[in-house]
PDB file of N, CA and C in Angstrom:
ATOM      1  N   UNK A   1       0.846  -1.168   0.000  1.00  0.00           N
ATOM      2  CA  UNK A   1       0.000   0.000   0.000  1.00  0.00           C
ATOM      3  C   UNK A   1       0.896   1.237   0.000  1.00  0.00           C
ATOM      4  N   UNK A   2       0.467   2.230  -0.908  1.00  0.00           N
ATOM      5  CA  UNK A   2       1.476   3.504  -1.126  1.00  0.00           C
ATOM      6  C   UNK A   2       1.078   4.337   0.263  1.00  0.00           C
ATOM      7  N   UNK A   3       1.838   5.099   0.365  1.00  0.00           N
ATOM      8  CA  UNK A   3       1.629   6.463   0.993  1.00  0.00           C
ATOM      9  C   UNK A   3       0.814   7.267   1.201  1.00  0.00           C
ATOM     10  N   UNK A   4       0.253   7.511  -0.038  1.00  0.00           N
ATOM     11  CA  UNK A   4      -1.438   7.985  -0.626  1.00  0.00           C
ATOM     12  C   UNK A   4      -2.247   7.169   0.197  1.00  0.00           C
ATOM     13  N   UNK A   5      -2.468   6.372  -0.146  1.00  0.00           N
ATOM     14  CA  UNK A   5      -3.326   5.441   0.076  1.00  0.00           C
ATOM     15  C   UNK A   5      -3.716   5.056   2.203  1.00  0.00           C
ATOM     16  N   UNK A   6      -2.460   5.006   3.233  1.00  0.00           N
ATOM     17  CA  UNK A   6      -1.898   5.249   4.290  1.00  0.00           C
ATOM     18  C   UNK A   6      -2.471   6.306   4.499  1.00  0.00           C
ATOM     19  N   UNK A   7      -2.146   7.399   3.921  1.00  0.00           N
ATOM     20  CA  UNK A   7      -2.248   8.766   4.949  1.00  0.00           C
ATOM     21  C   UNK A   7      -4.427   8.674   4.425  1.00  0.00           C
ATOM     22  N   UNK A   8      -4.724   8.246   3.674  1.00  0.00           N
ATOM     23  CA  UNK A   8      -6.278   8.489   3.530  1.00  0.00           C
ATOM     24  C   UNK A   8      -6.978   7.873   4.307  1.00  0.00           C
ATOM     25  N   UNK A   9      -6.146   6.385   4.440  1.00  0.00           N
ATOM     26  CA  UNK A   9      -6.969   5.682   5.710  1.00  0.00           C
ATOM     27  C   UNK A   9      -7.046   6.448   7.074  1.00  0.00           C
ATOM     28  N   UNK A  10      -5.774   6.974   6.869  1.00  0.00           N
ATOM     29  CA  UNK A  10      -5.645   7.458   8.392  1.00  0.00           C
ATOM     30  C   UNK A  10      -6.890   8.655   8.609  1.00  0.00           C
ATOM     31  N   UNK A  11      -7.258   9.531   7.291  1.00  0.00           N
ATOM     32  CA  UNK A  11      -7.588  10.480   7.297  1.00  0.00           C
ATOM     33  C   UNK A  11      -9.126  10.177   7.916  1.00  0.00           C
ATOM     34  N   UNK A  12      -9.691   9.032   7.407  1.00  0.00           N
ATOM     35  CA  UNK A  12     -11.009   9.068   7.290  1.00  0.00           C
ATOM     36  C   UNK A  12     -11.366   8.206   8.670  1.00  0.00           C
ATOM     37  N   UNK A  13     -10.073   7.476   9.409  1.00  0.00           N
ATOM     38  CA  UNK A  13     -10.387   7.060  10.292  1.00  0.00           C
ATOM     39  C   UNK A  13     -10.856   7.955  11.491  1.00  0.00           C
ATOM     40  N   UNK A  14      -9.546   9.074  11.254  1.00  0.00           N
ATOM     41  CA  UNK A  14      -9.745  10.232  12.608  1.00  0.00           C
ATOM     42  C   UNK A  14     -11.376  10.874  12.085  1.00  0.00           C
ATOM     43  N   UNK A  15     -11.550  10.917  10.751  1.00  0.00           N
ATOM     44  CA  UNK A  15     -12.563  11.792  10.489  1.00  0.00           C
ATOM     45  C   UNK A  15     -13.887  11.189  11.056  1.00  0.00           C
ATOM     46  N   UNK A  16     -14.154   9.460  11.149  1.00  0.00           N
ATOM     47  CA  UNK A  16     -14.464   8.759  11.857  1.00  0.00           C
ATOM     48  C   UNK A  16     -14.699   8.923  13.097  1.00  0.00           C
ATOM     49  N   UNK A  17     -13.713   8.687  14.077  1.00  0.00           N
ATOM     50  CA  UNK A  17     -13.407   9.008  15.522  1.00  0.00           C
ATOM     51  C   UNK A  17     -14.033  10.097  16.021  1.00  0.00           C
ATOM     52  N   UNK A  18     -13.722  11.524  14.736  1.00  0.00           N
ATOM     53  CA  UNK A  18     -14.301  12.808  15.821  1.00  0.00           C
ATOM     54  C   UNK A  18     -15.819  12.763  15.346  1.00  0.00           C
ATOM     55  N   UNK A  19     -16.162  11.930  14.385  1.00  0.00           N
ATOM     56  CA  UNK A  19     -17.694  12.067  13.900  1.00  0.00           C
ATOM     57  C   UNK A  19     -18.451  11.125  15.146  1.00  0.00           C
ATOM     58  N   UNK A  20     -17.292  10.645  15.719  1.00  0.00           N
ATOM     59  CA  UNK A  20     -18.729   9.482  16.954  1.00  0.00           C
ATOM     60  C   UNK A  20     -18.528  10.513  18.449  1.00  0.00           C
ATOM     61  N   UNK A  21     -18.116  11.283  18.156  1.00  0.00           N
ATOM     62  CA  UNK A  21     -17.528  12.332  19.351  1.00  0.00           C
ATOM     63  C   UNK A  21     -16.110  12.085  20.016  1.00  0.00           C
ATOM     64  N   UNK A  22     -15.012  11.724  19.532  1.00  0.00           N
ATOM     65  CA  UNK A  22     -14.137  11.738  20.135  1.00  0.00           C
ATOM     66  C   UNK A  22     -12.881  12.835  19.468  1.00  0.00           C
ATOM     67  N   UNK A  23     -13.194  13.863  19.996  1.00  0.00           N
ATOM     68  CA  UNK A  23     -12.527  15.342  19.462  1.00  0.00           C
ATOM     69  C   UNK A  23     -10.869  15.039  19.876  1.00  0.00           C
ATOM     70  N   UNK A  24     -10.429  14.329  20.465  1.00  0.00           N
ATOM     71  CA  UNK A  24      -9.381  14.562  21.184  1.00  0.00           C
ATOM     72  C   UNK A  24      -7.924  14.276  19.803  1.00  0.00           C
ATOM     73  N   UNK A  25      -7.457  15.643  20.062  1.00  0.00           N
ATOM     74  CA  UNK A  25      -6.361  15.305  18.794  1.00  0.00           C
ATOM     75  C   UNK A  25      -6.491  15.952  17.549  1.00  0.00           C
ATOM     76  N   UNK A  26      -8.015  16.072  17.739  1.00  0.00           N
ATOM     77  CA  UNK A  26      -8.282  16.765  15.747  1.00  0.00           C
ATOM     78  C   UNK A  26      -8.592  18.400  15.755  1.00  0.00           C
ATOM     79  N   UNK A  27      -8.496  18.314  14.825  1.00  0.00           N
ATOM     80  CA  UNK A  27      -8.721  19.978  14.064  1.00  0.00           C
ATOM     81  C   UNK A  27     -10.272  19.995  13.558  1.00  0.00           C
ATOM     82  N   UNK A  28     -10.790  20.706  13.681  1.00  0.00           N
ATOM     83  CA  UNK A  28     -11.868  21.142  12.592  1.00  0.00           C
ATOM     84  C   UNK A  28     -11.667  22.503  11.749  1.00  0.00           C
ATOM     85  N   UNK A  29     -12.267  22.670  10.561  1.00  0.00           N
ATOM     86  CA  UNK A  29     -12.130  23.378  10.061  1.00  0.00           C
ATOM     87  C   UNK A  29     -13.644  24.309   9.657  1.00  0.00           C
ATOM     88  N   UNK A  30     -13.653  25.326  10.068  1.00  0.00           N
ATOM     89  CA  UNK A  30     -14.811  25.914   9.660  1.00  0.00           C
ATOM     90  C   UNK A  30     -15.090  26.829   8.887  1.00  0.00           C
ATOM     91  N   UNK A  31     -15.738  26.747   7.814  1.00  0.00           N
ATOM     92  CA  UNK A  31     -15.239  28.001   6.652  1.00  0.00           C
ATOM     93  C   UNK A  31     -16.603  28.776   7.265  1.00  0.00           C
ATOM     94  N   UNK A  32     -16.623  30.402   7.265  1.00  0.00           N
ATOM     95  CA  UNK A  32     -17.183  31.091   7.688  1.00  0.00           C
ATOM     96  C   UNK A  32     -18.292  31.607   6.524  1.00  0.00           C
ATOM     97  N   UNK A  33     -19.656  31.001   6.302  1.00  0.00           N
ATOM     98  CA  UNK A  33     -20.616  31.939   5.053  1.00  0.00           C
ATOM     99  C   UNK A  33     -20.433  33.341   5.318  1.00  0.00           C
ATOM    100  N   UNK A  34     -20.297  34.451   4.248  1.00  0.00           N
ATOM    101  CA  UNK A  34     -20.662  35.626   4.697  1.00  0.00           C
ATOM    102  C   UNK A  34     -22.020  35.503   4.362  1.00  0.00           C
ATOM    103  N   UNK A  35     -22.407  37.080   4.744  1.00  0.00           N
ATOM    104  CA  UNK A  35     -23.806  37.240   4.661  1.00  0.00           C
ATOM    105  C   UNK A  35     -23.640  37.996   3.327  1.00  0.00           C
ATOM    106  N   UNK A  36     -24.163  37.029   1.817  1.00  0.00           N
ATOM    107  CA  UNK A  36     -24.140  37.800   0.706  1.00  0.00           C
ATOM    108  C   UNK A  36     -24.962  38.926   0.396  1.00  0.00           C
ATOM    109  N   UNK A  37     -26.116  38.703   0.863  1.00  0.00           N
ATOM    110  CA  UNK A  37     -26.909  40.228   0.799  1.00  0.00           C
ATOM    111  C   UNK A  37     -26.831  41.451   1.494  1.00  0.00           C
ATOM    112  N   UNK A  38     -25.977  41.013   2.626  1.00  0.00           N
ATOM    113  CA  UNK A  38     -25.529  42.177   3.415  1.00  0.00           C
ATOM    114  C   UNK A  38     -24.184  43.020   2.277  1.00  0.00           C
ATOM    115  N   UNK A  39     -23.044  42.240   2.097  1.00  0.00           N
ATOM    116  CA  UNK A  39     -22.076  42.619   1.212  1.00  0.00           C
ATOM    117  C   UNK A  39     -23.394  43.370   0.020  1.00  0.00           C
ATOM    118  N   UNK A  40     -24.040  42.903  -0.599  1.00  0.00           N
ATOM    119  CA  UNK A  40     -24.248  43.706  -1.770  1.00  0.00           C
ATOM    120  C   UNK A  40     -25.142  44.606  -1.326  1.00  0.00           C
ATOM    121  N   UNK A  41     -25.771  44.787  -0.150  1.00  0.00           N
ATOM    122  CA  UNK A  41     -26.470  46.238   0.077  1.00  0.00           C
ATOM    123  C   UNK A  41     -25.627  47.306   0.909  1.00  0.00           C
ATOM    124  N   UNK A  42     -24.361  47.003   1.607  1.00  0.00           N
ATOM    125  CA  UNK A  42     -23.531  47.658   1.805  1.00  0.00           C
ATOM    126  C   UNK A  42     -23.017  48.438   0.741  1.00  0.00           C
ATOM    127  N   UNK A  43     -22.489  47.954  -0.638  1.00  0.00           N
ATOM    128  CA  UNK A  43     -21.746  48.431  -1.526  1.00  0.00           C
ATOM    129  C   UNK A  43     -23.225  49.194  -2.250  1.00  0.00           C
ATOM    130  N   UNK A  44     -24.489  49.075  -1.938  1.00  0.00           N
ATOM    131  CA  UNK A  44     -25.144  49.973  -2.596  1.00  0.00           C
ATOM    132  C   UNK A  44     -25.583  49.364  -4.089  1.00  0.00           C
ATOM    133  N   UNK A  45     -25.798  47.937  -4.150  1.00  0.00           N
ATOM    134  CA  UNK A  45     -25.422  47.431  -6.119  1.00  0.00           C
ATOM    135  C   UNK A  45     -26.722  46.641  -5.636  1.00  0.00           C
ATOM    136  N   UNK A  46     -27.218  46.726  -6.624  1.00  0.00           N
ATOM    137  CA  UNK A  46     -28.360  45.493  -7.346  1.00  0.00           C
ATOM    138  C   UNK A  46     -28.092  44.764  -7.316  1.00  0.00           C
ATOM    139  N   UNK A  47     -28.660  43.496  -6.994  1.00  0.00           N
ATOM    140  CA  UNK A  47     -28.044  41.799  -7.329  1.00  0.00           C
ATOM    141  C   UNK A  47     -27.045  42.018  -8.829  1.00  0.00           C
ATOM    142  N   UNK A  48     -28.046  42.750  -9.693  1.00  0.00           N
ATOM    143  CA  UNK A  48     -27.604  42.484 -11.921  1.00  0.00           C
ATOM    144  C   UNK A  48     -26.212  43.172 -11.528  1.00  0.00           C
ATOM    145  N   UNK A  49     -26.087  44.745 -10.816  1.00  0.00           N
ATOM    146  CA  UNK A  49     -24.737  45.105 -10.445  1.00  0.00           C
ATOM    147  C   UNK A  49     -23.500  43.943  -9.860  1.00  0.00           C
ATOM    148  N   UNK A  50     -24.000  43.668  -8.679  1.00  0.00           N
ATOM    149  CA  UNK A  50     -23.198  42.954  -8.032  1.00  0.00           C
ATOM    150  C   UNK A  50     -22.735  41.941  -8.939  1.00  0.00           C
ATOM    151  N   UNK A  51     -23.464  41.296  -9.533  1.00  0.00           N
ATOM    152  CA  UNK A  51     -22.940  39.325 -10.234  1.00  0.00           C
ATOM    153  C   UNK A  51     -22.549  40.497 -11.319  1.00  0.00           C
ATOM    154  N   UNK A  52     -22.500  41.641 -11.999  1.00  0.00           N
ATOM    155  CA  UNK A  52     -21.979  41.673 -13.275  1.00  0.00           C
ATOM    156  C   UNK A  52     -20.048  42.437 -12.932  1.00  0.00           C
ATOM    157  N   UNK A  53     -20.364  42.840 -12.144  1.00  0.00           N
ATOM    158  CA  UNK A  53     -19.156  43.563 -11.396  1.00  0.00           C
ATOM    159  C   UNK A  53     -18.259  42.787 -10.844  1.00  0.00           C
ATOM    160  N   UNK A  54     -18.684  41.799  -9.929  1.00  0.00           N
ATOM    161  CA  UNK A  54     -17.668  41.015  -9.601  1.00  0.00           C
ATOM    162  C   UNK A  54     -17.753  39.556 -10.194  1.00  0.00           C
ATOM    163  N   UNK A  55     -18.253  39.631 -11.572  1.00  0.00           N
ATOM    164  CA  UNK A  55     -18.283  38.238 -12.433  1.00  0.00           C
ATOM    165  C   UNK A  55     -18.787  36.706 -12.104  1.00  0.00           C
ATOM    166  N   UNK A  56     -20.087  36.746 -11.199  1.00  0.00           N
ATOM    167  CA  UNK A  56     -20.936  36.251 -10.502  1.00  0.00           C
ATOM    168  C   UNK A  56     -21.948  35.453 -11.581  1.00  0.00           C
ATOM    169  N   UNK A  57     -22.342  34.737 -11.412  1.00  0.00           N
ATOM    170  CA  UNK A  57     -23.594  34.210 -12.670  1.00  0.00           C
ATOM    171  C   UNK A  57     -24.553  34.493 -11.203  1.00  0.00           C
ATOM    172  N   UNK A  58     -25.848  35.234 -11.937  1.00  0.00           N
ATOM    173  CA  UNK A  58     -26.833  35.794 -11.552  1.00  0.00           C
ATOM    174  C   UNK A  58     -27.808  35.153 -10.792  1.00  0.00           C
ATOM    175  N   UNK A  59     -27.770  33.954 -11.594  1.00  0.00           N
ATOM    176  CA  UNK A  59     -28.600  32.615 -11.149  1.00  0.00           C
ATOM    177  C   UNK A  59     -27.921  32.703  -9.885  1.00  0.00           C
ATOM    178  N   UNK A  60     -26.086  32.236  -9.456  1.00  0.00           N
ATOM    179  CA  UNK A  60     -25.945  32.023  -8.248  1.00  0.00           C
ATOM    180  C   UNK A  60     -26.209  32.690  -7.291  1.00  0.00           C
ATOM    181  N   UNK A  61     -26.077  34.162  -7.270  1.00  0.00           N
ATOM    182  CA  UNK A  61     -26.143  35.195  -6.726  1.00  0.00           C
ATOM    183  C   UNK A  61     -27.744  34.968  -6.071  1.00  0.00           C
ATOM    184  N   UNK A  62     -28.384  34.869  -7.211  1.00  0.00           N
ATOM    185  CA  UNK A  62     -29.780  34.559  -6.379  1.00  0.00           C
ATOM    186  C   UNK A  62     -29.915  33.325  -5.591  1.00  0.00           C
ATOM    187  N   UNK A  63     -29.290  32.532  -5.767  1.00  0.00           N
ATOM    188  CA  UNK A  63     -29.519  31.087  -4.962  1.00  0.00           C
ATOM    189  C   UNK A  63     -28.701  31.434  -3.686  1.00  0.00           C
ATOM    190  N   UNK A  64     -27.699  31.604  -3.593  1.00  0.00           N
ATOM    191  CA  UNK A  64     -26.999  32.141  -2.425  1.00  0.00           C
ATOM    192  C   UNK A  64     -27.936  33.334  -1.261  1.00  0.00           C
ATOM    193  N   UNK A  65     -28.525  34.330  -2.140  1.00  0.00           N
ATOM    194  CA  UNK A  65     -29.233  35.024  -1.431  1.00  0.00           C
ATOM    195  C   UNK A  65     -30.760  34.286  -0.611  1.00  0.00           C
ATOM    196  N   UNK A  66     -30.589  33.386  -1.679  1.00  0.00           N
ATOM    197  CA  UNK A  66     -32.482  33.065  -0.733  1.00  0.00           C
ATOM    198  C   UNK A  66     -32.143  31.758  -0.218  1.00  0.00           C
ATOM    199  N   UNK A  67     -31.253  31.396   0.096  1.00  0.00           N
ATOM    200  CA  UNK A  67     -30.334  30.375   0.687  1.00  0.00           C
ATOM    201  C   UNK A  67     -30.401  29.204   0.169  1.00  0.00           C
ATOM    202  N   UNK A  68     -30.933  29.125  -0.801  1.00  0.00           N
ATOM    203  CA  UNK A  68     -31.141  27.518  -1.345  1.00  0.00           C
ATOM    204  C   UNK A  68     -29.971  26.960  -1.757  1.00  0.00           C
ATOM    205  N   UNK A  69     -29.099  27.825  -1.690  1.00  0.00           N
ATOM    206  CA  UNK A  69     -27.183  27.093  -1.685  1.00  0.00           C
ATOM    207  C   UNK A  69     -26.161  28.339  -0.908  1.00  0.00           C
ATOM    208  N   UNK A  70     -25.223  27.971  -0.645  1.00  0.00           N
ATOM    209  CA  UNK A  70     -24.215  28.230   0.099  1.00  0.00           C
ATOM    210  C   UNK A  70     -23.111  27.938  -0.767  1.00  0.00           C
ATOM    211  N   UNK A  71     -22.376  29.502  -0.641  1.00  0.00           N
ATOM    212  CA  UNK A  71     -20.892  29.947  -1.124  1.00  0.00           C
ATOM    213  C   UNK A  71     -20.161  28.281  -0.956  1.00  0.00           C
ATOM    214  N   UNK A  72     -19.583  27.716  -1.701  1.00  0.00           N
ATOM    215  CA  UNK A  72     -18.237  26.979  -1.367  1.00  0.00           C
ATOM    216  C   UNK A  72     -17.151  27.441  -0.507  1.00  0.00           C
ATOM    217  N   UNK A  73     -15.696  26.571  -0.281  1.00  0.00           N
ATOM    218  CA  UNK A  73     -14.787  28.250   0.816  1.00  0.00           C
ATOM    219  C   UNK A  73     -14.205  28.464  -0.200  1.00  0.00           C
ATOM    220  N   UNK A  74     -13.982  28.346  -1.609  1.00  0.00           N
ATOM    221  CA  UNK A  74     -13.304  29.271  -2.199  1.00  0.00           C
ATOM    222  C   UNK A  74     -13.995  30.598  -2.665  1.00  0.00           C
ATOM    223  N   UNK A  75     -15.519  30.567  -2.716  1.00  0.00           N
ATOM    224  CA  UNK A  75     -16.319  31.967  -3.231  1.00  0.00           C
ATOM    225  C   UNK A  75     -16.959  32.581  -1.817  1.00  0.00           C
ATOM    226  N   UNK A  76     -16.797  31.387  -0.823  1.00  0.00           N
ATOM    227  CA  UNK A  76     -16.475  32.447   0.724  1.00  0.00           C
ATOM    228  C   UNK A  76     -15.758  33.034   0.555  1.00  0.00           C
ATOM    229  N   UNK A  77     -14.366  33.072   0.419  1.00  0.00           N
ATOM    230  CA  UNK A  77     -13.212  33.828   0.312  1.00  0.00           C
ATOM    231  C   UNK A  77     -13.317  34.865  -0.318  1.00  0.00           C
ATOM    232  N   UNK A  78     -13.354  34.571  -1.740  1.00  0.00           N
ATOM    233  CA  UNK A  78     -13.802  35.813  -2.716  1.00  0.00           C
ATOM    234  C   UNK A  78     -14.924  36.877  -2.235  1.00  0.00           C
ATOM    235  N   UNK A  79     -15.810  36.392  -1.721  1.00  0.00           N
ATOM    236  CA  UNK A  79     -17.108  37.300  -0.878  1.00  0.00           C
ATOM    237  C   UNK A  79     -16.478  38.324  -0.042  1.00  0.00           C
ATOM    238  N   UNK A  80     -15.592  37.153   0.996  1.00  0.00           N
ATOM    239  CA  UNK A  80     -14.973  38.142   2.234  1.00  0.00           C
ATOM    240  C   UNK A  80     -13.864  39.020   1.666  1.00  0.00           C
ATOM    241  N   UNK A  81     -13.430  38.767   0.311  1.00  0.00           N
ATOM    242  CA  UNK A  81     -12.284  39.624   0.122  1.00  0.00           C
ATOM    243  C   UNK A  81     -13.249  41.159  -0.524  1.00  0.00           C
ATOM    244  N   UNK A  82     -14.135  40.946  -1.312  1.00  0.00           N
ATOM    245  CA  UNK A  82     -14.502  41.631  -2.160  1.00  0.00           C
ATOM    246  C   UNK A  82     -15.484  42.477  -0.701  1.00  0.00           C
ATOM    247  N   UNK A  83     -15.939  41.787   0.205  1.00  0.00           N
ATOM    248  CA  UNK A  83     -16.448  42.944   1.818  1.00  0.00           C
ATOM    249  C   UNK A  83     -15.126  43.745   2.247  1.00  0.00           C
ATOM    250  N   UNK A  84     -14.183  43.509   1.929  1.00  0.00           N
ATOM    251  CA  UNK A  84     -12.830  44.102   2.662  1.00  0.00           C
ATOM    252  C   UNK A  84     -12.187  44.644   1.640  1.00  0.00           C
ATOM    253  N   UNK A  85     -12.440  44.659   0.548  1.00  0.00           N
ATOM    254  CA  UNK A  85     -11.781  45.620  -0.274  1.00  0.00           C
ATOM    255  C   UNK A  85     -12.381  45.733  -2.192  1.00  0.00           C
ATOM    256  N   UNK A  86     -13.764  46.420  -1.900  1.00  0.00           N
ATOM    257  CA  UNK A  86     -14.278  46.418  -3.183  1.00  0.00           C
ATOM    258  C   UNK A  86     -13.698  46.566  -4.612  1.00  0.00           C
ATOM    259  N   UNK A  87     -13.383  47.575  -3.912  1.00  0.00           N
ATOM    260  CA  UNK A  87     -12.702  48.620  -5.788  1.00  0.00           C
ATOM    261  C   UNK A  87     -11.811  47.922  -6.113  1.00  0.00           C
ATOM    262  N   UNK A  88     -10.650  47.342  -4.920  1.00  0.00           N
ATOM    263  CA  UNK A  88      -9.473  46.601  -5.397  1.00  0.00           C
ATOM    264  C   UNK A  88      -9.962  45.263  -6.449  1.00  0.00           C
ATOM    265  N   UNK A  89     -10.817  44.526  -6.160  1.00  0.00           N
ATOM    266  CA  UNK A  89     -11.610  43.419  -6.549  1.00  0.00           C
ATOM    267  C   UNK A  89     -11.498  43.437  -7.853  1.00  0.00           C
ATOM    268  N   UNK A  90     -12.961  44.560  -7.575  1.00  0.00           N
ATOM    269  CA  UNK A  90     -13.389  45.612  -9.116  1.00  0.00           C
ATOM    270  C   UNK A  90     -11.933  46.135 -10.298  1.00  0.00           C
ATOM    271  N   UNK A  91     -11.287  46.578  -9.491  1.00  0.00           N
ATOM    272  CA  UNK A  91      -9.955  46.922 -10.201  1.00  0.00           C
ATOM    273  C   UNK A  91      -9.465  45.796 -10.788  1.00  0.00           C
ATOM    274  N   UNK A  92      -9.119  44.680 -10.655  1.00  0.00           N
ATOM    275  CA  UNK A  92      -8.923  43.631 -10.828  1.00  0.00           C
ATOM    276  C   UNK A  92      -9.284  43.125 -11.887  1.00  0.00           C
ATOM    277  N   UNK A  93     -10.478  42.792 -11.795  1.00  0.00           N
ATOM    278  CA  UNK A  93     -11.077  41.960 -13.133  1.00  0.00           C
ATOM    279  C   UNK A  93     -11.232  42.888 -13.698  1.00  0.00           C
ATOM    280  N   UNK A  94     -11.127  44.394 -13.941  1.00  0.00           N
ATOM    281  CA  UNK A  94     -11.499  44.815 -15.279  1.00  0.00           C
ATOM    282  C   UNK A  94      -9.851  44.968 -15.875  1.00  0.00           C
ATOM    283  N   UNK A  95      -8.669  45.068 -15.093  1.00  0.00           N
ATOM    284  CA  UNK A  95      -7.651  45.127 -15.691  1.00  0.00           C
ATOM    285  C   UNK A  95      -7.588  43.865 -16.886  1.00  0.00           C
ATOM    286  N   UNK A  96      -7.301  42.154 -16.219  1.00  0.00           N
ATOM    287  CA  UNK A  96      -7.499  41.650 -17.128  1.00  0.00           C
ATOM    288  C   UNK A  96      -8.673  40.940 -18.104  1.00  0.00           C
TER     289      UNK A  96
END
């Protein structure tokens, strides 16, 4: 058995362990939702603003807002970056 293969068992065993309650040893990781409708009524933008500005498909934008799905943590990220620094964002994608 490779290495790969070793470290996955191991992975899913602990993931195991802390799923029957035994926390002792592990990490969790918690990616934080922002609140997407708060970000886009802060910045003052329309949903059509917001998804066209920061290159959003519209559809998601609305599903995210009426909660019927939740950001992934990589478009968490992007959310929380684009709450902490708009224009830079904005600056961004229109450069390239």
């Amino acid at each position: 058995m490779g290495k790969f293969a070793k470290d996955l068992i191991e992975g899913m065993t602990e993931a195991a362990a802390y799923a029957d309650g035994n926390k002792a040893g592990a990490t969790a990781h918690v990616v934080e939702v922002p609140d997407v409708r708060a970000i886009r009524r802060q910045l003052h933008m329309s949903q059509h603003e917001f998804a066209d500005a920061y290159r959003i498909p519209l559809a998601t934008l609305n599903n995210w807002e009426q909660g019927r799905r939740t950001p992934d943590a990589p478009a968490a990220a992007y959310l929380q970056a684009i709450s902490r620094k708009p224009q830079v964002i904005r600056d961004a994608l229109q450069r390239g």
